[in-house]
Protein backbone atom coordinates (compact mmCIF):
# COMPACT_ATOMS: atom_id res chain seq x y z
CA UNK A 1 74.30 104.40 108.44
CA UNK A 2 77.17 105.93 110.06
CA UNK A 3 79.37 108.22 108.18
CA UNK A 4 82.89 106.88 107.55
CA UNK A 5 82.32 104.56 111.05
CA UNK A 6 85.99 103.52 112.10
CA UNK A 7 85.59 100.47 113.52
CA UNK A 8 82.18 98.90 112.35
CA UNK A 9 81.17 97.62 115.71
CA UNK A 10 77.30 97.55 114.45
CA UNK A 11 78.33 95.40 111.83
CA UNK A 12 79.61 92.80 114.16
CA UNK A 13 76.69 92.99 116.31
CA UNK A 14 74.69 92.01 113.82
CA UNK A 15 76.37 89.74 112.28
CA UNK A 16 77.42 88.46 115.79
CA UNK A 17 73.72 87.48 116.11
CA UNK A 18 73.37 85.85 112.49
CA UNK A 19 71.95 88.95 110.64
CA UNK A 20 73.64 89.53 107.13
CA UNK A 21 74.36 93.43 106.56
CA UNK A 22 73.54 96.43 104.06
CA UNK A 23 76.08 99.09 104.79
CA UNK A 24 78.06 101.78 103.07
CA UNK A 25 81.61 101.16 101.78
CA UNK A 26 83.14 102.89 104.06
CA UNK A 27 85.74 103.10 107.24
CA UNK A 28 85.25 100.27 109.64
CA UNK A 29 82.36 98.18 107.67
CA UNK A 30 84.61 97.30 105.04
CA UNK A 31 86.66 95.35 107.13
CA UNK A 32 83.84 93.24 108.61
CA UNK A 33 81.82 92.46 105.32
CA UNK A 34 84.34 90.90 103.52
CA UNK A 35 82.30 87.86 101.84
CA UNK A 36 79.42 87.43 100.59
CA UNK A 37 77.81 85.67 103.29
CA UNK A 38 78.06 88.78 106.05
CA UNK A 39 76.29 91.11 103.76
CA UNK A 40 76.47 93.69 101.04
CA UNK A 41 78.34 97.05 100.68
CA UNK A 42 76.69 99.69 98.67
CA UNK A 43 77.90 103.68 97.83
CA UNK A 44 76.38 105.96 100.16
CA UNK A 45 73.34 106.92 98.33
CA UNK A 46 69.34 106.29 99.59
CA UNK A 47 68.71 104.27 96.46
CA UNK A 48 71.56 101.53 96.33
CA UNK A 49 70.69 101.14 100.20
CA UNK A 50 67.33 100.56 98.81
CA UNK A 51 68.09 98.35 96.98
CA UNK A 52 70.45 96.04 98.79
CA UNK A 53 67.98 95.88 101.02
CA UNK A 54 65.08 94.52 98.64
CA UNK A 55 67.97 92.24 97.19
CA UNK A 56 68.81 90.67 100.53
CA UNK A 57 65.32 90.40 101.62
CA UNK A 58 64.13 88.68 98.38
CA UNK A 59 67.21 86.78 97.43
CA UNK A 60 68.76 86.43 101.03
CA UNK A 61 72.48 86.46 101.42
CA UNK A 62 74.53 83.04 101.30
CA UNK A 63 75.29 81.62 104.49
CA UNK A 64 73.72 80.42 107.70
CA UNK A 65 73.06 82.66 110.98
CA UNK A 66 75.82 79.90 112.90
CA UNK A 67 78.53 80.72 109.81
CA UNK A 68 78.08 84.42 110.64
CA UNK A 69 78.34 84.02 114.02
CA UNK A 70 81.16 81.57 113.77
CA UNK A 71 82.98 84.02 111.95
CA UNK A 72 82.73 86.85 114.16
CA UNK A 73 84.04 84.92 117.10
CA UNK A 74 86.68 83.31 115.37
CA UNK A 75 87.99 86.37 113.50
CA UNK A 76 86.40 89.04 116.11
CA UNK A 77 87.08 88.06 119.55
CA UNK A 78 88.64 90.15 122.39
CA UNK A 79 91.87 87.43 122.23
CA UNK A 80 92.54 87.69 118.53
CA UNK A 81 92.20 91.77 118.42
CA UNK A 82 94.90 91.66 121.24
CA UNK A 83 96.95 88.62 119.36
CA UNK A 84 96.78 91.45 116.29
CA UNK A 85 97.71 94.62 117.83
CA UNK A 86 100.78 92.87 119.80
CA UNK A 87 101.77 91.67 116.03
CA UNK A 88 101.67 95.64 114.92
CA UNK A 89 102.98 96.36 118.45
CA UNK A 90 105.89 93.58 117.74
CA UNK A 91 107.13 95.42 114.33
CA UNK A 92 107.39 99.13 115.53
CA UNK A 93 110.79 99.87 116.20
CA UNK A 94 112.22 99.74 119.52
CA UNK A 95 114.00 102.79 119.26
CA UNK A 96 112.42 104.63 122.54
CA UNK A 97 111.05 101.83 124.29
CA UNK A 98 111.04 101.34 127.79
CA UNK A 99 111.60 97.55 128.93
């Protein structure tokens, strides 16, 4: 796994294609597995990846492959990043801005 990953874009690619994830707690992945169903978020040790990984594969993780995906386009997509950043863009002062 990727050491403190900012964004997480693996994450969505998989979960983008219906895979759950196993991924460390950190940066950008703890913004994308935020339920259950997208996966499960260990500390960054070999032995709790281990092991979420034999949970997942002999439990499975709640949720379909179409929820996951769902979810990534819904809360994901290229239109709602931009609908989010002209939010934070909308509440910075505008002190200094041109326009």
């Amino acid at each position: 796994t990727a050491h403190l990953e900012p964004f997480g874009l693996t994450t969505l690619e998989s979960l983008a294609c219906g895979t759950p994830v196993v991924a460390v707690c950190e940066g950008g992945f703890r913004e994308v597995v935020t339920g259950p169903e997208a996966g499960i978020l260990v500390e960054r040790h070999p032995g709790a990846l281990a092991e979420a990984i034999i949970v997942a594969c002999a439990e499975g993780i709640p949720g379909t492959p179409r929820s996951r995906h769902d979810r990534v386009a819904r809360d994901w997509s290229w239109g709602r990043s931009a609908e989010i950043l002209d939010g934070i863009l909308d509440d910075v002062p505008s002190q200094g801005r041109v326009g």
